[in-house]
Each structure stands twice: as C-alpha cells, then as structure tokens.
N, C-alpha and C. Protein backbone atom coordinates (compact mmCIF):
# COMPACT_ATOMS: atom_id res chain seq x y z
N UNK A 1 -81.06 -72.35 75.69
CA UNK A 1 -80.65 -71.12 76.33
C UNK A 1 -81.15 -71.16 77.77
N UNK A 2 -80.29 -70.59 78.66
CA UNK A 2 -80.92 -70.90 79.94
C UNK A 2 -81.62 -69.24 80.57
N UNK A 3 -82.20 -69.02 81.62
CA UNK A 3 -83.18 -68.74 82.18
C UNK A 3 -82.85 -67.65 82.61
N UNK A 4 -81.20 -67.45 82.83
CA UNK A 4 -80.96 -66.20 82.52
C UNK A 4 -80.39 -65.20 81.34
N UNK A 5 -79.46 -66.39 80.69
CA UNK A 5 -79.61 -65.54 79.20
C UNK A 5 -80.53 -64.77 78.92
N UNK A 6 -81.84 -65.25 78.76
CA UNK A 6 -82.74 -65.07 78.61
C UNK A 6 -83.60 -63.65 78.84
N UNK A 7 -82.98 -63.81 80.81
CA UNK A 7 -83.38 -62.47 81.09
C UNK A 7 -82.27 -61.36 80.41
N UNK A 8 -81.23 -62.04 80.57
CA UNK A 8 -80.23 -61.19 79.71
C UNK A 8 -80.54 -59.87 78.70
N UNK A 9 -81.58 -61.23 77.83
CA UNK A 9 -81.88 -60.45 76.41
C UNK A 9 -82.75 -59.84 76.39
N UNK A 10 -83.98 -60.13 77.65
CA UNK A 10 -84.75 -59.14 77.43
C UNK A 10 -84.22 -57.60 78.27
N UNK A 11 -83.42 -57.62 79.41
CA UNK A 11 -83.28 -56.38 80.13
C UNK A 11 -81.78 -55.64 79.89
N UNK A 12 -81.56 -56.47 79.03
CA UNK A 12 -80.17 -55.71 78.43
C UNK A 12 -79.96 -54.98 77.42
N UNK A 13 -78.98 -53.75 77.07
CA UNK A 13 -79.17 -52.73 76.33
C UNK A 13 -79.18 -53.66 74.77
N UNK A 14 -79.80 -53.30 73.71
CA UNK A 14 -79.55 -53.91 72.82
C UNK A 14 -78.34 -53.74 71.49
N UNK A 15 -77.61 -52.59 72.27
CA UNK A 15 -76.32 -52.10 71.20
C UNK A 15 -75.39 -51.72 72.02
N UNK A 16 -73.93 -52.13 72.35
CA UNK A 16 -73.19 -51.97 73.24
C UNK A 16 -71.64 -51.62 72.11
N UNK A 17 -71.05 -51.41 72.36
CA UNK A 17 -69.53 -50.35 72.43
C UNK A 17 -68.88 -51.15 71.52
N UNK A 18 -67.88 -51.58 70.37
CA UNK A 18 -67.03 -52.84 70.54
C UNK A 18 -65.54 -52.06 71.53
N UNK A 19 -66.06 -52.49 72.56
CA UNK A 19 -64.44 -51.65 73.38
C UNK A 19 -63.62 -53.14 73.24
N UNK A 20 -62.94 -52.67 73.59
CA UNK A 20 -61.28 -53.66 73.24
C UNK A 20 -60.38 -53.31 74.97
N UNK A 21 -59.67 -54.21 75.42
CA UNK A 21 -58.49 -53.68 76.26
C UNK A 21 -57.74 -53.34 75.70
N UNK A 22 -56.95 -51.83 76.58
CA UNK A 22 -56.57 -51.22 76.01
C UNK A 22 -57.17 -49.97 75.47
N UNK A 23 -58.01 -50.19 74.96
CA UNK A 23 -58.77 -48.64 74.27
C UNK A 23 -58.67 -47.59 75.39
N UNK A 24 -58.66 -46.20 74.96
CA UNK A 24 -58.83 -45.07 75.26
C UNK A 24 -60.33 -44.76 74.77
N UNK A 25 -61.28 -44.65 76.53
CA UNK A 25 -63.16 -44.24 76.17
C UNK A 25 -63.36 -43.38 77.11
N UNK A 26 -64.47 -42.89 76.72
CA UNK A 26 -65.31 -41.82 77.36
C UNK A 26 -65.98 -42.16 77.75
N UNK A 27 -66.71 -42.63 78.97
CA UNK A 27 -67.74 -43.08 79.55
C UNK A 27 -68.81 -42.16 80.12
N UNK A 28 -70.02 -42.11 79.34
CA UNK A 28 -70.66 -40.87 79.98
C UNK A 28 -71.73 -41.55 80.99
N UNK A 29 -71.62 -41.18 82.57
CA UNK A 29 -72.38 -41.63 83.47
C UNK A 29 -73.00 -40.72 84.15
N UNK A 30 -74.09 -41.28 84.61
CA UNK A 30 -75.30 -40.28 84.75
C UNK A 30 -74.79 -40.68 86.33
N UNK A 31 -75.07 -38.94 86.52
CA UNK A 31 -74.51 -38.44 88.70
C UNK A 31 -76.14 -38.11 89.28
N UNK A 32 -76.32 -38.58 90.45
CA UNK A 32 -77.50 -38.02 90.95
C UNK A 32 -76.58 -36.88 92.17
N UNK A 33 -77.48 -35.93 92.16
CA UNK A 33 -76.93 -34.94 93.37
C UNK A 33 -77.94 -34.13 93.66
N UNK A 34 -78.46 -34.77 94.96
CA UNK A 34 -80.29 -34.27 95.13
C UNK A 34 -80.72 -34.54 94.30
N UNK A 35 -81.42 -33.18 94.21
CA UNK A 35 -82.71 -33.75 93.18
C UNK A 35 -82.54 -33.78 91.95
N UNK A 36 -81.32 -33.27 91.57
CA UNK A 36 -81.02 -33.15 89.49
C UNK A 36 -80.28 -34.45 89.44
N UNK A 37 -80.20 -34.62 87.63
CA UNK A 37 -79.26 -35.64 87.45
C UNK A 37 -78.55 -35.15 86.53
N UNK A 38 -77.33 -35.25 86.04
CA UNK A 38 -76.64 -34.85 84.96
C UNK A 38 -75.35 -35.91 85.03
N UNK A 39 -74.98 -35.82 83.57
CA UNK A 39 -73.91 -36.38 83.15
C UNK A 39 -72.68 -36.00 82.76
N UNK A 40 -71.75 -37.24 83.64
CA UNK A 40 -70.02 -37.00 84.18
C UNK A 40 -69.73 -38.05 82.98
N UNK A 41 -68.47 -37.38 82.47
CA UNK A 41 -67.34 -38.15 81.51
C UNK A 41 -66.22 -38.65 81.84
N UNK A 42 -65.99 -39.66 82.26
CA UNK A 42 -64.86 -40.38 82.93
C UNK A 42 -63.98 -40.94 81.91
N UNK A 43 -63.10 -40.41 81.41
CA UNK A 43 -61.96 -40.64 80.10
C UNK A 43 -60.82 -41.40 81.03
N UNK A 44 -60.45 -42.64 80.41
CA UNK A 44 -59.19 -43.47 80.89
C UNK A 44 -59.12 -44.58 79.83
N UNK A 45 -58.60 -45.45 80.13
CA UNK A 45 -57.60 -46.50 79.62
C UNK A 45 -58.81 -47.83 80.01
N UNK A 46 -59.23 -48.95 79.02
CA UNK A 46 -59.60 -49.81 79.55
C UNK A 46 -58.31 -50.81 80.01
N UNK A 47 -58.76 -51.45 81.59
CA UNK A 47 -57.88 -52.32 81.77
C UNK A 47 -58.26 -53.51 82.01
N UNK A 48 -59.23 -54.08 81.86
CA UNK A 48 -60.05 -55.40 81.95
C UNK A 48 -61.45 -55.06 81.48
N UNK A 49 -62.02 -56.32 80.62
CA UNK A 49 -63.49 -56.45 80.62
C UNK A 49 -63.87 -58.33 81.28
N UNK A 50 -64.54 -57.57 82.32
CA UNK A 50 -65.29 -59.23 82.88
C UNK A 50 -66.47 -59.46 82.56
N UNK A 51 -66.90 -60.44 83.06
CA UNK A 51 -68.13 -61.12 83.06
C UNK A 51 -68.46 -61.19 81.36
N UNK A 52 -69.76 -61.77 81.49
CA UNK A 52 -70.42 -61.97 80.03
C UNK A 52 -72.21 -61.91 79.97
N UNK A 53 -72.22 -61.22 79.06
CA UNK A 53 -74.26 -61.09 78.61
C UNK A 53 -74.30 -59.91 79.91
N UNK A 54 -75.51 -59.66 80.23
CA UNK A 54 -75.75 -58.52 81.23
C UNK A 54 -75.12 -58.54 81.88
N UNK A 55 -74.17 -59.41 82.74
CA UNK A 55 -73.52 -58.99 84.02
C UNK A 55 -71.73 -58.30 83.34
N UNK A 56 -71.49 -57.77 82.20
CA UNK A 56 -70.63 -57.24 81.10
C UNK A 56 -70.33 -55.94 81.88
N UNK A 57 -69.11 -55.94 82.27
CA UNK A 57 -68.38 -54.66 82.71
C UNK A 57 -66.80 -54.19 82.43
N UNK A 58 -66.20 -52.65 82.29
CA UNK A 58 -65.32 -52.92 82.04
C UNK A 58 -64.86 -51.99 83.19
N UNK A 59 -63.39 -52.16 83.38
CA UNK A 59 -62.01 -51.34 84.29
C UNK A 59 -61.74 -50.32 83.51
N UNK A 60 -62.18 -49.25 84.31
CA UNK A 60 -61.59 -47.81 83.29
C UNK A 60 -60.74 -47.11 84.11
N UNK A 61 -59.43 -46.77 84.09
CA UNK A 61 -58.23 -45.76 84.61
C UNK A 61 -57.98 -45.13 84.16
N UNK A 62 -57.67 -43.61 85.16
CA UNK A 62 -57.03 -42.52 84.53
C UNK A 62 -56.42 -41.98 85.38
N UNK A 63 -55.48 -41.43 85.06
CA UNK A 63 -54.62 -40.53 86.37
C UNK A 63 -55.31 -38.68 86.57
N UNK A 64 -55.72 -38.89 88.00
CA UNK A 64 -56.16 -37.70 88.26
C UNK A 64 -55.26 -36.64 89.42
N UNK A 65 -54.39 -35.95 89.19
CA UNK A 65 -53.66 -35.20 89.93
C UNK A 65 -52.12 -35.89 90.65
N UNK A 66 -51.80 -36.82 89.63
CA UNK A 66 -50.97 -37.69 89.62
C UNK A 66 -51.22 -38.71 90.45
N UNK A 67 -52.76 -39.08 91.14
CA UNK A 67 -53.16 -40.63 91.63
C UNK A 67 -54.12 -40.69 90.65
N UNK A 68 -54.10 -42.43 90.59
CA UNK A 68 -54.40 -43.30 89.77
C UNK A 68 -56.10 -43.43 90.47
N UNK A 69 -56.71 -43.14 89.39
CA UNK A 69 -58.31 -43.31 89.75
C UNK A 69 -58.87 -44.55 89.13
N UNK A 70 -59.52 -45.90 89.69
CA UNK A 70 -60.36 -46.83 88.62
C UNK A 70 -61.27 -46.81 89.08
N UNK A 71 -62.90 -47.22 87.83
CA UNK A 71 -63.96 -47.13 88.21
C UNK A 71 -64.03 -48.71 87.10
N UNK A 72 -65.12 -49.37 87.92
CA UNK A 72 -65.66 -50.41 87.29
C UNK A 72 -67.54 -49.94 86.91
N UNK A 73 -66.95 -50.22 85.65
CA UNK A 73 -68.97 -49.42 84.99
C UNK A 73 -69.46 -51.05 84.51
N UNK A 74 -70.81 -51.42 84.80
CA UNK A 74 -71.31 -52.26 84.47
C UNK A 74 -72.43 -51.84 82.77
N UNK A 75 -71.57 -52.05 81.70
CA UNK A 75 -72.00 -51.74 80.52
C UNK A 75 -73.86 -51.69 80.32
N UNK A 76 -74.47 -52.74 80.77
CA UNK A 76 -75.86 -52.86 80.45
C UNK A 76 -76.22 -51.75 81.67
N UNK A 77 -75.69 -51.38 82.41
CA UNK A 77 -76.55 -50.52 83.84
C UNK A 77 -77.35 -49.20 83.17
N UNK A 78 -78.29 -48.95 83.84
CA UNK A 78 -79.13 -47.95 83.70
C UNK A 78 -78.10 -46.34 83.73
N UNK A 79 -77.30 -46.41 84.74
CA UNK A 79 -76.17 -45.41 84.95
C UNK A 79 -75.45 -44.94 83.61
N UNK A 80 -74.98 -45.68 82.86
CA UNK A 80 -73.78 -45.81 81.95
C UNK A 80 -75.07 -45.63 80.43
N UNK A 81 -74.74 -44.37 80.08
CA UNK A 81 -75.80 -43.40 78.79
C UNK A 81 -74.40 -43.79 78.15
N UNK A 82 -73.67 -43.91 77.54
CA UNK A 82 -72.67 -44.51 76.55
C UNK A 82 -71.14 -44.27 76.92
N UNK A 83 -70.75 -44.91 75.86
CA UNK A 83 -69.15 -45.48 75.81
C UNK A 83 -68.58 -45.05 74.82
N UNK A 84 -68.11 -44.49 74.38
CA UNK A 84 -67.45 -43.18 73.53
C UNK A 84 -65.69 -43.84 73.26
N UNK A 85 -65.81 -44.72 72.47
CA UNK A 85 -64.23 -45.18 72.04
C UNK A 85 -63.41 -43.93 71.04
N UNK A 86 -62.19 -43.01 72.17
CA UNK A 86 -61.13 -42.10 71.53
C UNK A 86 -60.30 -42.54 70.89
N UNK A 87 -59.71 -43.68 71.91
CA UNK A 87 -58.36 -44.12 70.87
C UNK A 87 -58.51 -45.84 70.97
N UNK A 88 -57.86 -46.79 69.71
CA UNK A 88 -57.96 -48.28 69.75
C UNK A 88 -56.42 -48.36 70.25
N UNK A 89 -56.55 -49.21 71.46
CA UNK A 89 -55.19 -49.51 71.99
C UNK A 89 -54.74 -50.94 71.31
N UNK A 90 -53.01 -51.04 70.92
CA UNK A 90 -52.04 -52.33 70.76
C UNK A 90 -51.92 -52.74 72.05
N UNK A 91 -52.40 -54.07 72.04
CA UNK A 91 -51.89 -54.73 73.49
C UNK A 91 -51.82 -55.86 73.08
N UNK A 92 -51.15 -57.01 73.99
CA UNK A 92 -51.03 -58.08 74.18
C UNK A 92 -51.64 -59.06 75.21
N UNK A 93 -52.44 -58.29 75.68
CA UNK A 93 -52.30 -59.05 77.20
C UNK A 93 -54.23 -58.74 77.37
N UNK A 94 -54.78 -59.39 78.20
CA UNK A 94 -56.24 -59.47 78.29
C UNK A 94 -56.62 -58.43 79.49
N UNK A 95 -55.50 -58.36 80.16
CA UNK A 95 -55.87 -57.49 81.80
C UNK A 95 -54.72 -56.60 81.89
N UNK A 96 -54.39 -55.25 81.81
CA UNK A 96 -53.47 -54.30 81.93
C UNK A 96 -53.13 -53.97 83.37
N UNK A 97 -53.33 -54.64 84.33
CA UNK A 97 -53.26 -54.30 85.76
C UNK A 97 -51.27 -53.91 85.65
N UNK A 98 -50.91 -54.12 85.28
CA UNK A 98 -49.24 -53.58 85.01
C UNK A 98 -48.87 -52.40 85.33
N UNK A 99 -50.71 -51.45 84.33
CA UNK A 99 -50.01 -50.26 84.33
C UNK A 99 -50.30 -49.61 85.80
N UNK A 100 -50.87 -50.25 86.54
CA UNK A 100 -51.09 -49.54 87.84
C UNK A 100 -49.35 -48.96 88.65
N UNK A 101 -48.51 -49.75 88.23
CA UNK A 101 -47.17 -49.37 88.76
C UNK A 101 -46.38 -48.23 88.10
N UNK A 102 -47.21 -47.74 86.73
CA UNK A 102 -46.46 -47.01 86.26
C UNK A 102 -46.97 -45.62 86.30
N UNK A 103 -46.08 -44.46 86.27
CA UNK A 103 -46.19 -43.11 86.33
C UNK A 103 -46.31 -42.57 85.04
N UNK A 104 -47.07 -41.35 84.78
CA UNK A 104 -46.51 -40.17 83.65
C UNK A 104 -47.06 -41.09 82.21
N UNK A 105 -45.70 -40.65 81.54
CA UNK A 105 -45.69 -41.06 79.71
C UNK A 105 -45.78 -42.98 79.66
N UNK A 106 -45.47 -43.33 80.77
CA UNK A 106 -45.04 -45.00 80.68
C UNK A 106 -46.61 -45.35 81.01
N UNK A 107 -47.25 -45.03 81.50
CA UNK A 107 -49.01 -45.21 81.36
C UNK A 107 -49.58 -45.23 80.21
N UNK A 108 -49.17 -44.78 79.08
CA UNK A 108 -49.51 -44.77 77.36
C UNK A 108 -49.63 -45.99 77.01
N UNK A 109 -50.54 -46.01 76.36
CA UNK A 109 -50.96 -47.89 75.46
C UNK A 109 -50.78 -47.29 74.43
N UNK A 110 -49.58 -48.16 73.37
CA UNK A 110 -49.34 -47.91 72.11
C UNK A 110 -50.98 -47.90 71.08
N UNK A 111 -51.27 -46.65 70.33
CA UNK A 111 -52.39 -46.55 69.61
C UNK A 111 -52.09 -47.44 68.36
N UNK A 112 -53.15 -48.23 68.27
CA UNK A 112 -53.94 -49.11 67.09
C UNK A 112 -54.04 -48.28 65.57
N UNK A 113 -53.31 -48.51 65.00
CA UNK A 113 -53.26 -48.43 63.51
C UNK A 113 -52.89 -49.11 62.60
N UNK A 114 -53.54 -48.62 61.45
CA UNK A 114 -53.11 -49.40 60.19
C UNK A 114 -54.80 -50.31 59.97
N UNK A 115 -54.08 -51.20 58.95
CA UNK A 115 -55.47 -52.40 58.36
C UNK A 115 -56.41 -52.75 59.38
N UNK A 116 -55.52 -53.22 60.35
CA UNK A 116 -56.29 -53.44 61.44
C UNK A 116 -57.25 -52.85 62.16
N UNK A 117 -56.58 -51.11 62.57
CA UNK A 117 -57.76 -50.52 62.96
C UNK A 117 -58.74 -49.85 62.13
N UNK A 118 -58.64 -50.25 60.81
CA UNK A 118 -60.04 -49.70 59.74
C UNK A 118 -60.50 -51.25 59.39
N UNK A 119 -60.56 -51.85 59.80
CA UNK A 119 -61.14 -53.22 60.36
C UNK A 119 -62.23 -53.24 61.67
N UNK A 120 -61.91 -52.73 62.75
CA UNK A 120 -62.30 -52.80 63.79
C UNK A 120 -63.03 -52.04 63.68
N UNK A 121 -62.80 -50.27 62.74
CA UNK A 121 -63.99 -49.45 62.64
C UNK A 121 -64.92 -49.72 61.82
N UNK A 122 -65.02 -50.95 60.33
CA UNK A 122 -65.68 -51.04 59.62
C UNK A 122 -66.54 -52.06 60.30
N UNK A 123 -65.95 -52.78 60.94
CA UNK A 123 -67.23 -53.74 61.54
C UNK A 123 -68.34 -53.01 62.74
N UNK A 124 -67.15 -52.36 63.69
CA UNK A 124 -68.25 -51.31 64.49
C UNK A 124 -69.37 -50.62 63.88
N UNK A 125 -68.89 -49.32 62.36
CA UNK A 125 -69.97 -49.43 61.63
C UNK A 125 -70.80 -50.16 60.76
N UNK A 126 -70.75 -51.12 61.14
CA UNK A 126 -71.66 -52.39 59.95
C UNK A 126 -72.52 -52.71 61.22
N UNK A 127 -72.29 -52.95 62.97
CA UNK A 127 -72.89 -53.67 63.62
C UNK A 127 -74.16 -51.95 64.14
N UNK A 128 -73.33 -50.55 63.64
CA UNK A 128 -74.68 -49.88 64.17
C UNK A 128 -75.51 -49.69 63.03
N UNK A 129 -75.06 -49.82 61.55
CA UNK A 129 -76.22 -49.76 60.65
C UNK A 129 -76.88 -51.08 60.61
N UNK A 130 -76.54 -51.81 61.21
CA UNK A 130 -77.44 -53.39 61.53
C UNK A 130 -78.30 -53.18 62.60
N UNK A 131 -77.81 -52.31 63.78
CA UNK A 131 -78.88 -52.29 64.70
C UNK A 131 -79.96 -50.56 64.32
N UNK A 132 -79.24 -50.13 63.53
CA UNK A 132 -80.25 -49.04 62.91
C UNK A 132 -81.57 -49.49 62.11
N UNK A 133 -80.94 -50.46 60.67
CA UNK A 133 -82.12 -50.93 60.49
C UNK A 133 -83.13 -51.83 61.02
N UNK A 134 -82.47 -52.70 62.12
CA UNK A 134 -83.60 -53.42 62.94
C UNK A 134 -84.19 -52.70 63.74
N UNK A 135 -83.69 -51.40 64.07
CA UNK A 135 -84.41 -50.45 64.80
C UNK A 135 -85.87 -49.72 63.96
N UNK A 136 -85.04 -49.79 62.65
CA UNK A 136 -86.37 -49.36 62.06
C UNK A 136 -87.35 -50.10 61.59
N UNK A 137 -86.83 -51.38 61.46
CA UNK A 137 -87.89 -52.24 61.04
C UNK A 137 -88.77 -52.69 62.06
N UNK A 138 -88.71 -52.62 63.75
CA UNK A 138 -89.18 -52.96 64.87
C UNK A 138 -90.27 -51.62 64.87
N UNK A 139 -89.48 -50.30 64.33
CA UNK A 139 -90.63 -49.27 64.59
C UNK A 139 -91.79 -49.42 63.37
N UNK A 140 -91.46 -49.79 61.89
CA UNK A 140 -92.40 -50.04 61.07
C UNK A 140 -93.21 -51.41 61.70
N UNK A 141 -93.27 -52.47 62.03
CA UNK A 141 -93.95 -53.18 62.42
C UNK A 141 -95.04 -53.29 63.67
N UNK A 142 -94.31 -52.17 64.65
CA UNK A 142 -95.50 -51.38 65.42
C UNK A 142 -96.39 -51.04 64.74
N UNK A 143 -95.60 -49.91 64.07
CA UNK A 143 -96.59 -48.72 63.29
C UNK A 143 -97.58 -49.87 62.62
N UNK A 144 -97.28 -50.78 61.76
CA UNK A 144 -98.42 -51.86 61.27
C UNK A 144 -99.25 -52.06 62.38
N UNK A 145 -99.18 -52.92 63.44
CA UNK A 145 -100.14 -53.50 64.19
C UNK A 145 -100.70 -52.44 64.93
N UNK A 146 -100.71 -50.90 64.54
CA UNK A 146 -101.47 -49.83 65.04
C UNK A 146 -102.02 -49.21 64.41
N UNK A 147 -102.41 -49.44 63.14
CA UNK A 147 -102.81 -49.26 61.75
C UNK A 147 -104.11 -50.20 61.70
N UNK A 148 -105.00 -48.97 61.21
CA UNK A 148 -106.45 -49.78 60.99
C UNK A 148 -106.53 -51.26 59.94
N UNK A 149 -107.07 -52.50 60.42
CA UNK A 149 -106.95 -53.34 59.36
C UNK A 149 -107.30 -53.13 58.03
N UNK A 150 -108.66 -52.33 57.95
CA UNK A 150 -109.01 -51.88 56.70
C UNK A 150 -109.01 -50.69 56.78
N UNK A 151 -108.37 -50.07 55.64
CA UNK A 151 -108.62 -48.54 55.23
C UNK A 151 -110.02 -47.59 55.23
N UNK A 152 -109.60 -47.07 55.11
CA UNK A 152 -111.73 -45.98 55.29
C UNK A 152 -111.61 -45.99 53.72
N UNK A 153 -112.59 -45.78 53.68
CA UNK A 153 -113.30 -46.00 51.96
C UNK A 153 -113.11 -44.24 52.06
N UNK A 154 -112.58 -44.05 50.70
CA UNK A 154 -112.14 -42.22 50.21
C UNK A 154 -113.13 -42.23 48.94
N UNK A 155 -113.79 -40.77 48.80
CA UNK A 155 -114.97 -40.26 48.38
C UNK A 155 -114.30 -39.75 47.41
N UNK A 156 -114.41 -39.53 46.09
CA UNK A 156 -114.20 -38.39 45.10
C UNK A 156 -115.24 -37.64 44.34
C-alpha cells in the first residue's frame, strides 16, 4: 500500500454514501457566515464521480430558477455532514454531462427499479450494519483498555 493510501485511511471518513451516477441526493453542507455555521441542502442529479480513496468527489446539478447550478463536493471533506440518496437513477453512461443541454422534464434520469434496486438497497444496508458493528466493537475495546486490570475485591 503506498504512503498515501495510507494517509487515505487514516484521515478519511470511514462510511461513505453508495451514490451511483445518476442518483437523485441531498447533500447536506455545512455554510460558514460570520461567526455561525449551519447546514445547506443542495438536492440535484449526480453527474460524475472522480477521483479515488480521499481525493473521492462527486458532480451534483440542479436547476435553480431555470439556470443550471453544479457544485463539485469532495465526499471525505470536513464540509460535506452527509449524502442523503432520494432517488437510484437508470443510466448508461459514467458522466451525464448531456444533460447540461437539456431544459425542464428532459433533465429527468429514468428512476431505478425493480430487483435491482432492492439489491443496491440491501447491500447499502448490510455495509451500515457492518460499519455499526465495527463501530461498536472499536467502542467496546476502548472501554476494555480503560477498565481496571483487576477488579476491586467486593465485601459481603
């Protein structure tokens, strides 16, 4: 493994989205404005995911007041508090840049159904009760090495 994988794994989130191109997500990103921070929901269309391991980002579009808005969110970033998959998009194609030419109803990515998409949701939930219980087994093994080696001797 090389040297940044590496850093990869240690500074990267350890449970990420299964987004798909195509999908319809909610991206909830944290806004600074002065001194507060609060969180904006940016709902669109994925139209590309690049890179790979921490440097993992995806193309999110949506039409706002009939112009076309894209934001590129870098998935592991401190910014990006989660990814909220609405709808599983049918596509063919790895990069949707197409739909940038299109207006209105022709902007729609045919929705994902059938076998397939209770496939895609059964593995999504299998990969967070996998990172649930390693979550809990990381917190029981603290809790051990913070735990007196020997017990106190109990009086009756």
């Amino acid at each position: 493994m090389s040297l940044l994988d590496e850093i990869g794994n240690e500074l990267g989130k350890d449970r990420l989205p299964a987004c798909h191109v195509g999908d319809t997500v909610r991206v909830h990103y944290l806004i600074k404005e002065g001194d507060k921070e609060r969180v904006q929901i940016f709902m669109g269309t994925i139209l590309a995911i690049q890179g790979r391991g921490i440097a993992k980002s995806i193309v999110v579009r949506r039409i706002v007041q009939g112009e076309g808005v894209e934001r590129i969110f870098p998935l592991h970033g401190p910014r990006v508090k989660d990814v909220e998959i609405t709808r599983r998009g049918k596509v063919r194609r790895a990069r949707l840049y197409y739909l940038r030419d299109r207006v209105g109803k022709q902007t729609r990515v045919q929705e994902l159904v059938g076998e397939k998409a209770r496939r895609h949701k059964a593995i999504e939930e299998a990969g967070h009760a996998q990172a649930a219980r390693t979550e809990n087994t990381a917190a029981a093994e603290a809790a051990d090495e913070n735990a007196d080696p020997e017990p106190a001797a109990v009086e009756v």
